[in-house]
C-alpha atoms as a PDB file:
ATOM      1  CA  UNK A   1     104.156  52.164  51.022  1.00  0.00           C
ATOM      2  CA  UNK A   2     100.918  51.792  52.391  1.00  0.00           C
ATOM      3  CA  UNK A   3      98.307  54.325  52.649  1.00  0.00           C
ATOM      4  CA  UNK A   4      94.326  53.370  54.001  1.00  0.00           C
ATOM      5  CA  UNK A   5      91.788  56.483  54.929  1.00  0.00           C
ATOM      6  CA  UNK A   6      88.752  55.666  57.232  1.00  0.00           C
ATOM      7  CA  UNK A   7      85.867  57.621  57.617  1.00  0.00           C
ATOM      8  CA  UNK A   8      86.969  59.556  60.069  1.00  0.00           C
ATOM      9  CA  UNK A   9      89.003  61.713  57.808  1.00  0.00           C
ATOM     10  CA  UNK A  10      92.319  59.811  59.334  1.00  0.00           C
ATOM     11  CA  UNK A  11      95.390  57.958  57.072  1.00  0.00           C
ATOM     12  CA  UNK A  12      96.964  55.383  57.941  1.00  0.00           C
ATOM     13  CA  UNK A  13     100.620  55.647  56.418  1.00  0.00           C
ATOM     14  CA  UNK A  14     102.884  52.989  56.696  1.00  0.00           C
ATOM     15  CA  UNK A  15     106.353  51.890  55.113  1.00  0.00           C
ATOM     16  CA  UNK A  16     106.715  48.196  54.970  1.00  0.00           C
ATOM     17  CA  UNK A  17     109.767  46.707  54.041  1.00  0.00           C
ATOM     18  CA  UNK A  18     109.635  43.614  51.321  1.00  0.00           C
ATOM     19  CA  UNK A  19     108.777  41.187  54.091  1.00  0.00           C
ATOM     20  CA  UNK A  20     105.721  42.706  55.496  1.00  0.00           C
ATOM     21  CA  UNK A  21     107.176  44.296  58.163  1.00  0.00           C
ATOM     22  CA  UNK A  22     106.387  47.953  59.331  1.00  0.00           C
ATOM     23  CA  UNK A  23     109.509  50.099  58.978  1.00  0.00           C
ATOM     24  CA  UNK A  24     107.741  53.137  59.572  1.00  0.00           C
ATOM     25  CA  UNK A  25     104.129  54.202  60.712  1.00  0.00           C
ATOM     26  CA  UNK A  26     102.169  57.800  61.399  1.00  0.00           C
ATOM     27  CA  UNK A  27      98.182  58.866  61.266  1.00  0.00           C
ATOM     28  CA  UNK A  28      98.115  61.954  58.764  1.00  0.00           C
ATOM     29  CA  UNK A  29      94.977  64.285  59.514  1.00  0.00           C
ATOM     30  CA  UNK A  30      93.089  63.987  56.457  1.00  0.00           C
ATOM     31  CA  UNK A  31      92.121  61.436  53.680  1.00  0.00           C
ATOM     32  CA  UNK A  32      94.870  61.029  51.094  1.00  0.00           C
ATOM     33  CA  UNK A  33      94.170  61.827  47.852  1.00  0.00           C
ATOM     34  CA  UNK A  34      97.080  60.729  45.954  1.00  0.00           C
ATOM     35  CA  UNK A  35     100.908  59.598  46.754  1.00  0.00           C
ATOM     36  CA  UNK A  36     103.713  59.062  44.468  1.00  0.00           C
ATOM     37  CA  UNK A  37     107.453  58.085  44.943  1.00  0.00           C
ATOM     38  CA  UNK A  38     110.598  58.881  43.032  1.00  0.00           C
ATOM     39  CA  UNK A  39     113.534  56.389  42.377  1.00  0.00           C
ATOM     40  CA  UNK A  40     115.540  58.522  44.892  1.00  0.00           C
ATOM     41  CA  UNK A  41     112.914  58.229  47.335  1.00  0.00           C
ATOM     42  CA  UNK A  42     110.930  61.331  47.498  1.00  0.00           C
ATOM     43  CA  UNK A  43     107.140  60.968  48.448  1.00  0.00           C
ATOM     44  CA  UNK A  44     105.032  63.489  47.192  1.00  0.00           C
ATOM     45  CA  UNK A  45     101.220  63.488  48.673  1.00  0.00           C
ATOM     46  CA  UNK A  46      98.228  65.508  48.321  1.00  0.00           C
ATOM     47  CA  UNK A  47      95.330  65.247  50.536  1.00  0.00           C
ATOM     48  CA  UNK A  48      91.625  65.363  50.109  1.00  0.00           C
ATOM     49  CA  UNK A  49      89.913  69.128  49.624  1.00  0.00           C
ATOM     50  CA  UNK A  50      87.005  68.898  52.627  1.00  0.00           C
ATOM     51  CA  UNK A  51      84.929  70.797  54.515  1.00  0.00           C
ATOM     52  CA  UNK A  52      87.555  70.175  57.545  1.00  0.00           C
ATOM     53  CA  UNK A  53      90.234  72.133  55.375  1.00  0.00           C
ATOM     54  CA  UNK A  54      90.259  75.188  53.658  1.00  0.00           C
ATOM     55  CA  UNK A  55      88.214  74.382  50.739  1.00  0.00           C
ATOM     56  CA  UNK A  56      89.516  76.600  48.564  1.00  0.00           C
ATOM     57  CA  UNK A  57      93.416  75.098  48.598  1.00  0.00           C
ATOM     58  CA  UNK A  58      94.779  72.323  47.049  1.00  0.00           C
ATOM     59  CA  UNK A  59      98.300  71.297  48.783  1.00  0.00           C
ATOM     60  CA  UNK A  60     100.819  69.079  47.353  1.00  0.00           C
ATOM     61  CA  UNK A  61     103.491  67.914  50.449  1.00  0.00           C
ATOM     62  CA  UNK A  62     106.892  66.019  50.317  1.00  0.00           C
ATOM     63  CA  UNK A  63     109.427  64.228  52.268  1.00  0.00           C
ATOM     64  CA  UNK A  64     112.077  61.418  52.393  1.00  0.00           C
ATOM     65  CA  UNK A  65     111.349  57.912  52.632  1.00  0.00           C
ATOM     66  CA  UNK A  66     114.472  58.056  54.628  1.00  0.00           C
ATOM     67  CA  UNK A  67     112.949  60.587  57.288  1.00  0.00           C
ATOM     68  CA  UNK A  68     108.673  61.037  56.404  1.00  0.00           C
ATOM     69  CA  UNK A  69     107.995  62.899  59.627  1.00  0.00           C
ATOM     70  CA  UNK A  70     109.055  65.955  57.933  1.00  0.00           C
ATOM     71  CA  UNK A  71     106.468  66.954  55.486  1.00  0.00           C
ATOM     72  CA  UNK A  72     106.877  70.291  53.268  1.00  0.00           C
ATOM     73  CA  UNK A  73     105.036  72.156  51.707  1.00  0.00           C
ATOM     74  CA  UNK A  74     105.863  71.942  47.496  1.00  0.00           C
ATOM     75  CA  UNK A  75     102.933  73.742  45.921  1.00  0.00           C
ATOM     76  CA  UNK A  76      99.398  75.062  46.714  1.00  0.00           C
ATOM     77  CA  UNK A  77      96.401  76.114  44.378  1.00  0.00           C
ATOM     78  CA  UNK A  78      93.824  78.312  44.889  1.00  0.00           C
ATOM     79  CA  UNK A  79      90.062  76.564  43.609  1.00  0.00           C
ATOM     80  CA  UNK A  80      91.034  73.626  41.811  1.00  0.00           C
ATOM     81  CA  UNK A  81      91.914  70.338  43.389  1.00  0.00           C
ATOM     82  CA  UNK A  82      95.537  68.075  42.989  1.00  0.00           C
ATOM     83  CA  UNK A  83      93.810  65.224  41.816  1.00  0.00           C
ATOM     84  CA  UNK A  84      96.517  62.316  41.145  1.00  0.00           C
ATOM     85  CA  UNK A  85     100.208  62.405  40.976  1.00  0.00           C
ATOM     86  CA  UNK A  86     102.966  60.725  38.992  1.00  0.00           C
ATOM     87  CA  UNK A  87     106.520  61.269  39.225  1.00  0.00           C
ATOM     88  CA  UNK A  88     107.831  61.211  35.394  1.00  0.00           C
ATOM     89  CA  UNK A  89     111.932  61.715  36.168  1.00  0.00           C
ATOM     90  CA  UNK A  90     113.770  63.002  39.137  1.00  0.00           C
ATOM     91  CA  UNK A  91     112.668  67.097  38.162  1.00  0.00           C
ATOM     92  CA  UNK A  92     109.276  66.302  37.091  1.00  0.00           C
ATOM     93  CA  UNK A  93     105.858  66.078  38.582  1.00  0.00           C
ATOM     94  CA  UNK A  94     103.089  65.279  36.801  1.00  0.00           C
ATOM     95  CA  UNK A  95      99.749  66.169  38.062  1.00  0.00           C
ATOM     96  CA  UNK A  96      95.712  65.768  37.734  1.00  0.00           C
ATOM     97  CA  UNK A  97      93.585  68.639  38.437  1.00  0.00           C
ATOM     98  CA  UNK A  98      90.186  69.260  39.217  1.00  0.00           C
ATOM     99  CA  UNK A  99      87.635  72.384  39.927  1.00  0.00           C
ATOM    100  CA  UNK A 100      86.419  72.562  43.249  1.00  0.00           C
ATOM    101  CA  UNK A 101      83.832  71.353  44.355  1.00  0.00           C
ATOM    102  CA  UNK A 102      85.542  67.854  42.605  1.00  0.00           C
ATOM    103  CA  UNK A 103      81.809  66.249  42.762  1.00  0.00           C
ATOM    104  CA  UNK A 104      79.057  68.404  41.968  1.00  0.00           C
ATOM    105  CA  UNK A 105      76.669  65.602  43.482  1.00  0.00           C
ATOM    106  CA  UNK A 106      77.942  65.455  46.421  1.00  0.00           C
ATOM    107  CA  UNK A 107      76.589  66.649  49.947  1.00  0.00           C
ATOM    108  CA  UNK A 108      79.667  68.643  51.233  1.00  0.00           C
ATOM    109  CA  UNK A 109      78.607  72.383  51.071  1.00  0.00           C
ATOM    110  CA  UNK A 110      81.367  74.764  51.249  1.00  0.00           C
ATOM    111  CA  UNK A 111      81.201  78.237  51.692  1.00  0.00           C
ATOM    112  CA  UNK A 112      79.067  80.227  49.243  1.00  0.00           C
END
């Protein structure tokens, strides 16, 4: 798997096989925050909270490796942030919160 953001708010999401070679390719809208993988071959992604988005939702999203055109919806938040992801067994998803705004010092300004 190979995910690369620009600064255009655009991923890059590729699946490579162990040669190099692109077995699959798509442009998500959005920067990827996190993306994790189970033995089975569930990915489970959640993107970057922005001031393109609603700002107040978090979104974990999931599909098959065997078919990742199909993204679902798994789980949403209200006002915190899905951080980072790890898949800990086949039933369990471990995740990293954070309060919005994630970076107080930052210069995105959401609503007030």
């Amino acid at each position: 798997m190979f995910a690369f953001s620009d600064d255009k708010a655009t991923t890059d999401f590729r699946i490579l096989n162990l040669d190099g070679e692109i077995q699959h390719q798509q442009f998500i809208d959005g920067r990827v925050q996190s993306m994790a993988v189970s033995p089975s071959g569930e990915v489970y992604m959640t993107k970057q909270v922005g001031p393109n988005e609603d700002c107040e939702t978090s979104t974990i999203y999931h599909t098959s490796v065997d078919c990742p055109l199909a993204w679902e919806e798994l789980s949403s938040a209200y006002d915190y942030a899905f951080q980072a992801l790890c898949v800990y067994d086949e039933e369990t998803l471990s995740v990293a919160t954070a309060t919005v705004p994630v970076n107080i010092y930052s210069k995105w300004v959401g609503d007030i």
